[in-house]
N, C-alpha and C. Protein backbone atom coordinates (compact mmCIF):
# COMPACT_ATOMS: atom_id res chain seq x y z
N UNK A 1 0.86 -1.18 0.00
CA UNK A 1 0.00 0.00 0.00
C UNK A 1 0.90 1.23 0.00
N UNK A 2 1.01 2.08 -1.15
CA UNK A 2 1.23 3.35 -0.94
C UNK A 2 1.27 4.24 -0.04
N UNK A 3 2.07 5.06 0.30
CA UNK A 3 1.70 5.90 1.35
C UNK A 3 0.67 7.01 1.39
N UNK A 4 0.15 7.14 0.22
CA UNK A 4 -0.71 8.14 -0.12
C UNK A 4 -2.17 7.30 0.32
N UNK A 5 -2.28 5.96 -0.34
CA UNK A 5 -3.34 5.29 0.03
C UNK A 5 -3.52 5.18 1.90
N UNK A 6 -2.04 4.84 2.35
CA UNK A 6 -1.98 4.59 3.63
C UNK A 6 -2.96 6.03 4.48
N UNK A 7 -2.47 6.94 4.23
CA UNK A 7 -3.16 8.53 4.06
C UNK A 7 -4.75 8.22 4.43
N UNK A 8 -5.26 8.08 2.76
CA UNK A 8 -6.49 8.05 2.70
C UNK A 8 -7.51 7.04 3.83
N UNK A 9 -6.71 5.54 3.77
CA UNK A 9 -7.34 4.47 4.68
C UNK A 9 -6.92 5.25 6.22
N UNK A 10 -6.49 5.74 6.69
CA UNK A 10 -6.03 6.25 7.92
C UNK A 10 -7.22 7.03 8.01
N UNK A 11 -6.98 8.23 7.12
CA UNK A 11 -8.62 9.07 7.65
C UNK A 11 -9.75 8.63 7.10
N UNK A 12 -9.73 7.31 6.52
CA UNK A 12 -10.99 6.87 6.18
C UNK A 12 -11.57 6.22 7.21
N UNK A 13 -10.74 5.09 8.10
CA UNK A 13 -11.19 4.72 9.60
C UNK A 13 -11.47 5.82 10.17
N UNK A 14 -10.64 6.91 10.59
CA UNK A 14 -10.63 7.72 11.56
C UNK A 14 -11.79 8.44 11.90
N UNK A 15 -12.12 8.60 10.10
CA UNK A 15 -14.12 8.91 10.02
C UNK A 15 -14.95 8.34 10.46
N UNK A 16 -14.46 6.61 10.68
CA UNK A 16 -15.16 6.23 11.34
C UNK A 16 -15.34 5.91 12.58
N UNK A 17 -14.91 6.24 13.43
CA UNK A 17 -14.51 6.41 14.34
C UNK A 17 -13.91 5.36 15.51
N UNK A 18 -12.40 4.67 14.42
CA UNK A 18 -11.94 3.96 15.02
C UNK A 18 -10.69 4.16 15.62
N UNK A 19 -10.30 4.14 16.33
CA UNK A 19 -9.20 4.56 17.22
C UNK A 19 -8.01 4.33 16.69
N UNK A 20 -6.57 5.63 17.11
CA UNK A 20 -5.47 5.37 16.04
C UNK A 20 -4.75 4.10 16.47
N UNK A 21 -4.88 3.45 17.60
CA UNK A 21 -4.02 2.14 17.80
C UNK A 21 -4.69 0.97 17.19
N UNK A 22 -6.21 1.52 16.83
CA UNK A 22 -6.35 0.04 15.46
C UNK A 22 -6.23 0.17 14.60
N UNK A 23 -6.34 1.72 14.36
CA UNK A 23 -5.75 2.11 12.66
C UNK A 23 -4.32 1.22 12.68
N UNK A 24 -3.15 1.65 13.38
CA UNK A 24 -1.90 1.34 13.62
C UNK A 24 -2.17 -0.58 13.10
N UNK A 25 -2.58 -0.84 13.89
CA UNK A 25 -2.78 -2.72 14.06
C UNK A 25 -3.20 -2.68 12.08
N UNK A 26 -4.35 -1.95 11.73
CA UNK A 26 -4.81 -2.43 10.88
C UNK A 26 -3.68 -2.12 9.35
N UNK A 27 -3.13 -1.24 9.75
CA UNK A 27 -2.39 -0.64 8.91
C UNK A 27 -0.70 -1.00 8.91
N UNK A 28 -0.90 -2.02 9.79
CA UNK A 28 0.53 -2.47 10.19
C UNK A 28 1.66 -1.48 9.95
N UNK A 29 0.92 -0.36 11.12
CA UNK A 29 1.75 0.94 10.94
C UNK A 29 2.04 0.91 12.64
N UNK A 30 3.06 1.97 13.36
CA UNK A 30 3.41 2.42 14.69
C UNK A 30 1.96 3.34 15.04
N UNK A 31 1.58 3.39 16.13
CA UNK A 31 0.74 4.96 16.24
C UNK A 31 0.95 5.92 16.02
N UNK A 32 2.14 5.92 16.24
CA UNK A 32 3.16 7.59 15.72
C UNK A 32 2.36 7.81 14.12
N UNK A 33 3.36 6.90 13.86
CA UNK A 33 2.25 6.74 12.02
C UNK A 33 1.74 6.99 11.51
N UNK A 34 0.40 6.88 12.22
CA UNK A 34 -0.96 7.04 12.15
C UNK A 34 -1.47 8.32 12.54
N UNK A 35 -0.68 8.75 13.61
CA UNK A 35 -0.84 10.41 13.99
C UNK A 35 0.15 11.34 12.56
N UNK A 36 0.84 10.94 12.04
CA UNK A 36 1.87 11.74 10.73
C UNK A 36 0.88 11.41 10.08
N UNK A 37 0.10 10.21 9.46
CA UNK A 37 -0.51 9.91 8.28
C UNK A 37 -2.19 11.38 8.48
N UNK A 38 -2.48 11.21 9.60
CA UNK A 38 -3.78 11.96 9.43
C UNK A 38 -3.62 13.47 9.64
N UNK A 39 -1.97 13.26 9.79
CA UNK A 39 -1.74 15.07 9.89
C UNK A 39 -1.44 15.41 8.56
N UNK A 40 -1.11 14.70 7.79
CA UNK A 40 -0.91 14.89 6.31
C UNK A 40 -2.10 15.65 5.41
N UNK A 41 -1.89 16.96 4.95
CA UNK A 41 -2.35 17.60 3.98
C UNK A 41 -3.26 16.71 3.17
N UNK A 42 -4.83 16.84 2.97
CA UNK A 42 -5.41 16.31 2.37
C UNK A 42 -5.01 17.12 0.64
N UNK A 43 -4.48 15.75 -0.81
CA UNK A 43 -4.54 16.65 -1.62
C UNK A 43 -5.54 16.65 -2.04
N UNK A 44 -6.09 17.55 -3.11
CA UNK A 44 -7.45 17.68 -3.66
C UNK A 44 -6.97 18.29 -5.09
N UNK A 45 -7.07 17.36 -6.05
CA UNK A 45 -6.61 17.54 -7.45
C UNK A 45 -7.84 18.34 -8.23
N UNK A 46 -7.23 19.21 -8.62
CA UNK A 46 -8.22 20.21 -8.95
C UNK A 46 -8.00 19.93 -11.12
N UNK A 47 -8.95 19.63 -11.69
CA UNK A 47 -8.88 19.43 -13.02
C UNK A 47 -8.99 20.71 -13.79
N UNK A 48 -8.40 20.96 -14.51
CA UNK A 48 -8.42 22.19 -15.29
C UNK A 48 -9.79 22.31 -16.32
N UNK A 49 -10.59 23.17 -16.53
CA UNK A 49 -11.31 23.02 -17.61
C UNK A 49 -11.07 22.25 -19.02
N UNK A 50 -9.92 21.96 -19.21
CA UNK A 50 -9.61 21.36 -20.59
C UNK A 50 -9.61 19.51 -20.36
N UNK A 51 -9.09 19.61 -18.97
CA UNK A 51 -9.06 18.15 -18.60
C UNK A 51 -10.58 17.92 -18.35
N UNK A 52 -11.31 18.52 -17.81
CA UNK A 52 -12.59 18.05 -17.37
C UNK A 52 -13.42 17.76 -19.21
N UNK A 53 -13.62 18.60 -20.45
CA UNK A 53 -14.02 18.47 -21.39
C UNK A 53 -13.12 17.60 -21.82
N UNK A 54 -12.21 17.28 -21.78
CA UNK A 54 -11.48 15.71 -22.70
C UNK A 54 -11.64 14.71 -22.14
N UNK A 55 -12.17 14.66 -20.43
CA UNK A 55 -13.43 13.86 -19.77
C UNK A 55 -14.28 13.55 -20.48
N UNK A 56 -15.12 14.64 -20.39
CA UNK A 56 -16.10 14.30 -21.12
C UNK A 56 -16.67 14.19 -22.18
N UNK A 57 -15.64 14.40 -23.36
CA UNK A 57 -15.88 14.10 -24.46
C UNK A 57 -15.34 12.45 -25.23
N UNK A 58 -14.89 12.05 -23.80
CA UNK A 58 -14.08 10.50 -24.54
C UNK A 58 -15.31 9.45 -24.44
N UNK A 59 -15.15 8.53 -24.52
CA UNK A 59 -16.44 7.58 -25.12
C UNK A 59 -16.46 6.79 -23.50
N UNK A 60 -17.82 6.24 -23.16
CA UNK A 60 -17.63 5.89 -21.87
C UNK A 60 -17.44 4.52 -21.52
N UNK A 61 -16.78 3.99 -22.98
CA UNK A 61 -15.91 2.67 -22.59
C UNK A 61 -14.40 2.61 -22.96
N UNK A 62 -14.24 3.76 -23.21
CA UNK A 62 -12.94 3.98 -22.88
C UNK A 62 -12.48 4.17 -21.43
N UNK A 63 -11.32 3.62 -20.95
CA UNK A 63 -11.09 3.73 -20.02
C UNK A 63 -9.89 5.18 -19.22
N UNK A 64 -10.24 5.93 -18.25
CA UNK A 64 -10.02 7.24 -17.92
C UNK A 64 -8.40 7.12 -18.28
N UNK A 65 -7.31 5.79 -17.85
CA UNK A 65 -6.12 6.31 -18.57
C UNK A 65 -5.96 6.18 -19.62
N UNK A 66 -6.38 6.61 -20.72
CA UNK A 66 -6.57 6.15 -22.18
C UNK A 66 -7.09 8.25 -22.33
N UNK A 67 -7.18 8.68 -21.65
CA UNK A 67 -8.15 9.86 -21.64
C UNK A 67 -6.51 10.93 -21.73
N UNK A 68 -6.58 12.40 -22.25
CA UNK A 68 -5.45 12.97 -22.53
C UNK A 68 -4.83 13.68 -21.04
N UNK A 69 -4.02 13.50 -21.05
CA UNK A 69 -3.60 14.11 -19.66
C UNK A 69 -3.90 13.44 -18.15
N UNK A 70 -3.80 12.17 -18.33
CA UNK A 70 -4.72 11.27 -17.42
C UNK A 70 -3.64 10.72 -16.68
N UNK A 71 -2.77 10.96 -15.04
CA UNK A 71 -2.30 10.41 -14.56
C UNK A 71 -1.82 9.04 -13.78
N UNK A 72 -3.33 8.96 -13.74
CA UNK A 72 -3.54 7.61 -12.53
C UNK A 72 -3.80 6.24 -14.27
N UNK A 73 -2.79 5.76 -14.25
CA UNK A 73 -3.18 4.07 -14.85
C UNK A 73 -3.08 2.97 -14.63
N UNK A 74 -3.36 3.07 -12.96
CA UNK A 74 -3.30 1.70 -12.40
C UNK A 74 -4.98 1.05 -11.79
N UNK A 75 -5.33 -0.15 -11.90
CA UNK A 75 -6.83 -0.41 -11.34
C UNK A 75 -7.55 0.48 -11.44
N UNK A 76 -8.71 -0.12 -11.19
CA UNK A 76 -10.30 0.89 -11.57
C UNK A 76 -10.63 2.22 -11.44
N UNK A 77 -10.70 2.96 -11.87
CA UNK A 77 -11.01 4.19 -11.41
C UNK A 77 -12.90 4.73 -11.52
N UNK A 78 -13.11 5.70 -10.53
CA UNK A 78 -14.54 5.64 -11.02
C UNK A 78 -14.59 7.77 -11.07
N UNK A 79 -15.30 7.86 -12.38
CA UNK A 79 -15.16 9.79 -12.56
C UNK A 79 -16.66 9.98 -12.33
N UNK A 80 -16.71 10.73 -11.69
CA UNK A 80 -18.35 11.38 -11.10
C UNK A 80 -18.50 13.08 -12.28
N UNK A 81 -19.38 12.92 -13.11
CA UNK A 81 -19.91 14.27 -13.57
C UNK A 81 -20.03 14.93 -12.51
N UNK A 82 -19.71 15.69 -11.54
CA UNK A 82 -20.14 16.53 -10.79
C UNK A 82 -21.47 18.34 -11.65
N UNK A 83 -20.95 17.96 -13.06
CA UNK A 83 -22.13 19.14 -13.31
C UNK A 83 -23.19 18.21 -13.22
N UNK A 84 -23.09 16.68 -13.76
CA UNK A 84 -24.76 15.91 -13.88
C UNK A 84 -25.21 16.01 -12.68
N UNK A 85 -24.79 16.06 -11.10
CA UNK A 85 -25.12 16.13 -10.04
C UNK A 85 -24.86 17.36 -9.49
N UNK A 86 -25.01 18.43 -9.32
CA UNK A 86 -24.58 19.63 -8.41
C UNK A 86 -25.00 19.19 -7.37
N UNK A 87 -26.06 18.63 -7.14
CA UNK A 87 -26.59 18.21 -5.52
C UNK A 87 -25.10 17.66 -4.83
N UNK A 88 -24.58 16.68 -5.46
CA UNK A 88 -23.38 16.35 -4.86
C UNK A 88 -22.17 16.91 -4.86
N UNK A 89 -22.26 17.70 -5.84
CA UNK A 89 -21.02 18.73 -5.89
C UNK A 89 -21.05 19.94 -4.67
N UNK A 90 -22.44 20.35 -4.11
CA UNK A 90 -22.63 21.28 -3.50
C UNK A 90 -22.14 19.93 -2.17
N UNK A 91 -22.62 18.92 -1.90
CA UNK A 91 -22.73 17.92 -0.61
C UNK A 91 -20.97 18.08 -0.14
N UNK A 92 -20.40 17.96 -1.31
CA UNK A 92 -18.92 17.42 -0.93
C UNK A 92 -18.20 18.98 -0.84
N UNK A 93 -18.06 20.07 -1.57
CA UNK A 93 -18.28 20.91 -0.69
C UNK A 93 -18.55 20.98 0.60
N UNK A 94 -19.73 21.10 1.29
CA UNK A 94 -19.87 21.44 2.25
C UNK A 94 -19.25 20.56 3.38
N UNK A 95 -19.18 19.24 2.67
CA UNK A 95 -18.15 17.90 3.98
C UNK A 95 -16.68 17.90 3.71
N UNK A 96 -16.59 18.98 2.75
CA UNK A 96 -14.85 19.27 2.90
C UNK A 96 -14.22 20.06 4.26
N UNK A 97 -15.68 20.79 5.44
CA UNK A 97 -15.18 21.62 6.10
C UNK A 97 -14.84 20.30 7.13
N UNK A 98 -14.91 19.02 6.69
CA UNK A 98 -14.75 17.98 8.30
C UNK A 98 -12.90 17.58 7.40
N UNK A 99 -12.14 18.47 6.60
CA UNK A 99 -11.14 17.84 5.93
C UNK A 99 -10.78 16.60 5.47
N UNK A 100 -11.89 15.97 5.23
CA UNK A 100 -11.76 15.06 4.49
C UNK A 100 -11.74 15.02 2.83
N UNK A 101 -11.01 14.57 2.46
CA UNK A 101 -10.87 14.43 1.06
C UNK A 101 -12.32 14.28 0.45
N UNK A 102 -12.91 14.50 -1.26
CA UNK A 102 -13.72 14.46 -1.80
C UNK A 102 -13.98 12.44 -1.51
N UNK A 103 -13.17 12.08 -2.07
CA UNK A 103 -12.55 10.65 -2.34
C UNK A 103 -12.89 9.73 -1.09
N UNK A 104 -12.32 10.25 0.00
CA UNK A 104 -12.94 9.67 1.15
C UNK A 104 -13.67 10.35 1.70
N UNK A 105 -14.71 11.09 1.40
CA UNK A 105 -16.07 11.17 1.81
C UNK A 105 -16.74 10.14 1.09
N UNK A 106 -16.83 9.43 -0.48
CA UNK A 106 -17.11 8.97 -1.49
C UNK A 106 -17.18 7.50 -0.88
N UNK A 107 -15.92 7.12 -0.39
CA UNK A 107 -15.39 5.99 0.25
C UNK A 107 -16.23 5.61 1.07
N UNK A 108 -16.10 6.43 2.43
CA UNK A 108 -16.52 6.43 3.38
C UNK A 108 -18.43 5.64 3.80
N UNK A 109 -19.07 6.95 2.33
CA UNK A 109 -20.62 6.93 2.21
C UNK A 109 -20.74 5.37 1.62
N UNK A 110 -19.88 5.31 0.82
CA UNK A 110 -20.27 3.64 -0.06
C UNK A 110 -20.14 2.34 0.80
N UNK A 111 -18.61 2.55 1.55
CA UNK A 111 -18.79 1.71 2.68
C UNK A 111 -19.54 1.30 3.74
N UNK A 112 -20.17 2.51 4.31
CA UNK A 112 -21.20 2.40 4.83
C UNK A 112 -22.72 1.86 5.12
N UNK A 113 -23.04 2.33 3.27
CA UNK A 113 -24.18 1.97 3.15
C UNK A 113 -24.26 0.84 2.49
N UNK A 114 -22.71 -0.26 1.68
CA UNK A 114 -22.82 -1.25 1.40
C UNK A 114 -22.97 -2.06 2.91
N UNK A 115 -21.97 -1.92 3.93
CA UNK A 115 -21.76 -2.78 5.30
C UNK A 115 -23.47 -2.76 5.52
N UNK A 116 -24.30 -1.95 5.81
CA UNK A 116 -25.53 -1.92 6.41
C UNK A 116 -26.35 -3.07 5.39
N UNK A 117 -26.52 -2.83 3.91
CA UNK A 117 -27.09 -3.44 2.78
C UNK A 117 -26.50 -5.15 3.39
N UNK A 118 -25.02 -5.35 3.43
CA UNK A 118 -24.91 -6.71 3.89
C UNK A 118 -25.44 -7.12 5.24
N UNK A 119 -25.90 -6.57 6.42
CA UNK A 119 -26.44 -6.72 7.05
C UNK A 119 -27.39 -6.91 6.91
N UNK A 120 -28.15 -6.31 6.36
CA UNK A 120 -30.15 -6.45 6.03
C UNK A 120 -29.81 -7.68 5.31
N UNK A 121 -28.94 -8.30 4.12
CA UNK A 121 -28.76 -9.13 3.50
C UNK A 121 -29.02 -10.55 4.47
N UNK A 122 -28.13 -10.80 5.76
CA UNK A 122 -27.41 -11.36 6.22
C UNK A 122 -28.51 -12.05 7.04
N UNK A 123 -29.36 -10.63 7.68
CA UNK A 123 -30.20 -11.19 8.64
C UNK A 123 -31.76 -11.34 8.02
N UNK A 124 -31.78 -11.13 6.90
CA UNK A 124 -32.98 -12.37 5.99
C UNK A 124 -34.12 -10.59 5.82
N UNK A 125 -33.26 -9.20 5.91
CA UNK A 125 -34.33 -8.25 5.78
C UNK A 125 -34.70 -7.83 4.29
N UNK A 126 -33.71 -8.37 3.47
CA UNK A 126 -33.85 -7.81 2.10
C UNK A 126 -33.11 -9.04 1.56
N UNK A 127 -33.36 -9.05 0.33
CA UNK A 127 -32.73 -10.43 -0.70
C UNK A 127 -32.08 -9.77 -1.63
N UNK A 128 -31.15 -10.27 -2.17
CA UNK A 128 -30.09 -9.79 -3.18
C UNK A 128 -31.19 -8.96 -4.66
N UNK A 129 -30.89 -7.75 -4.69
CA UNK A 129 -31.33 -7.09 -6.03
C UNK A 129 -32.84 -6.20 -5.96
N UNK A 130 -33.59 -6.68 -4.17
CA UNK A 130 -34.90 -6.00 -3.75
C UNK A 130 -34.50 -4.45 -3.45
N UNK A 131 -35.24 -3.24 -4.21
CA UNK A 131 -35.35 -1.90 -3.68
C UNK A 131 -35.11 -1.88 -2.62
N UNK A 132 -34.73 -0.80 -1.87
CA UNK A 132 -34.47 -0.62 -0.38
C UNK A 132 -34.47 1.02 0.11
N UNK A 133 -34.86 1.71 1.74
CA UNK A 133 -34.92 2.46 1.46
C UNK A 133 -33.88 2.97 2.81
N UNK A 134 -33.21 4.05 2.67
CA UNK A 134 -32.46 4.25 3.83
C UNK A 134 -32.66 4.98 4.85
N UNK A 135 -33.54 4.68 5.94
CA UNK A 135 -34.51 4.91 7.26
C UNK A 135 -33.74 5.90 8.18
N UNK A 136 -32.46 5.70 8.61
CA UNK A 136 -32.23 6.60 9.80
C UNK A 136 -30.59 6.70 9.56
N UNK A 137 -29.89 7.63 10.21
CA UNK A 137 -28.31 8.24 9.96
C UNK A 137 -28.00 8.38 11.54
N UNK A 138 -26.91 8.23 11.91
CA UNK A 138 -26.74 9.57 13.03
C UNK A 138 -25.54 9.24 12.98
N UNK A 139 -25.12 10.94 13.18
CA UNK A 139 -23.54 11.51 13.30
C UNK A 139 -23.30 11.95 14.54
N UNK A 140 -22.48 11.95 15.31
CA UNK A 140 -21.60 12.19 16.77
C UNK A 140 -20.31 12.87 16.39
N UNK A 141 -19.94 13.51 17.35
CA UNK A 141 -18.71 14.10 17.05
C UNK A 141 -17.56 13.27 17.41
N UNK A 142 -16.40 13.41 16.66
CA UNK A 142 -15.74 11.94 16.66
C UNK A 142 -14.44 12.26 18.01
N UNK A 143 -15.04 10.70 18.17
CA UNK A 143 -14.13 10.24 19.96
C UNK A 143 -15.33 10.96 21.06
N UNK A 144 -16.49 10.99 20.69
CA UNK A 144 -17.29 10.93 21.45
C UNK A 144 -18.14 9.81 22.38
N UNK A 145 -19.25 9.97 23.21
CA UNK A 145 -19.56 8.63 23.63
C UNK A 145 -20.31 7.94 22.27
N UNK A 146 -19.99 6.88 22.70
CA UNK A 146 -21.06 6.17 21.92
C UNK A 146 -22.62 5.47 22.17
């Protein structure tokens, strides 16, 4: 794992509010580590207008490193229209003030609401491929009680 990834999975637990000595365990990192990794500058790659239209003008089975000016060509990548959604463009905005990366807010929400989906799965509340609807949230401030 990269250290950049190491980064991201560090404050991606941390969102969740798991403590840095299991981050450490999980990350087969020191605690020290884990306190450098989440002090680390979130980056936030900002696309130039020219990169965002050679986005979106490439065919959508082409794959994004195949796209002009395209850094990342390793495993899957997934590109969000943020104009097709402003709702979410405005969302991640506003959850940038908890410094979390766009990316792991993204992370974070998918993980979440897949772990819960395998639960309902698990305990016989929903069957693989049935609509579903998502009932209740709650946020705490983190290292709070639980």
């Amino acid at each position: 794992m990269s250290a950049v990834d190491q980064a991201a999975e560090a404050r991606r637990l941390a969102a969740a509010d798991v403590s840095q000595r299991e981050i450490a365990r999980r990350l087969g990192v020191s605690r020290y580590k884990v306190g450098q990794l989440l002090a680390e500058p979130v980056d936030q790659p900002s696309a130039t207008v020219a990169d965002r239209a050679a986005l979106a003008d490439r065919p959508v089975d082409q794959p994004v490193s195949q796209a002009p000016d395209q850094r990342s060509t390793r495993g899957r990548c997934l590109v969000i229209d943020l104009d097709r959604y402003p709702g979410l463009a405005e969302d991640l905005a506003l959850l940038q003030g908890t410094r979390a990366a766009p990316v792991d807010v993204v992370n974070f929400a998918v993980d979440r609401l897949a772990s819960a989906y395998r639960g309902a799965l698990a305990r016989g509340r929903l069957v693989v491929g049935q609509p579903f609807d998502v009932t209740a949230m709650s946020i705490r401030p983190a290292g709070g009680p639980q």
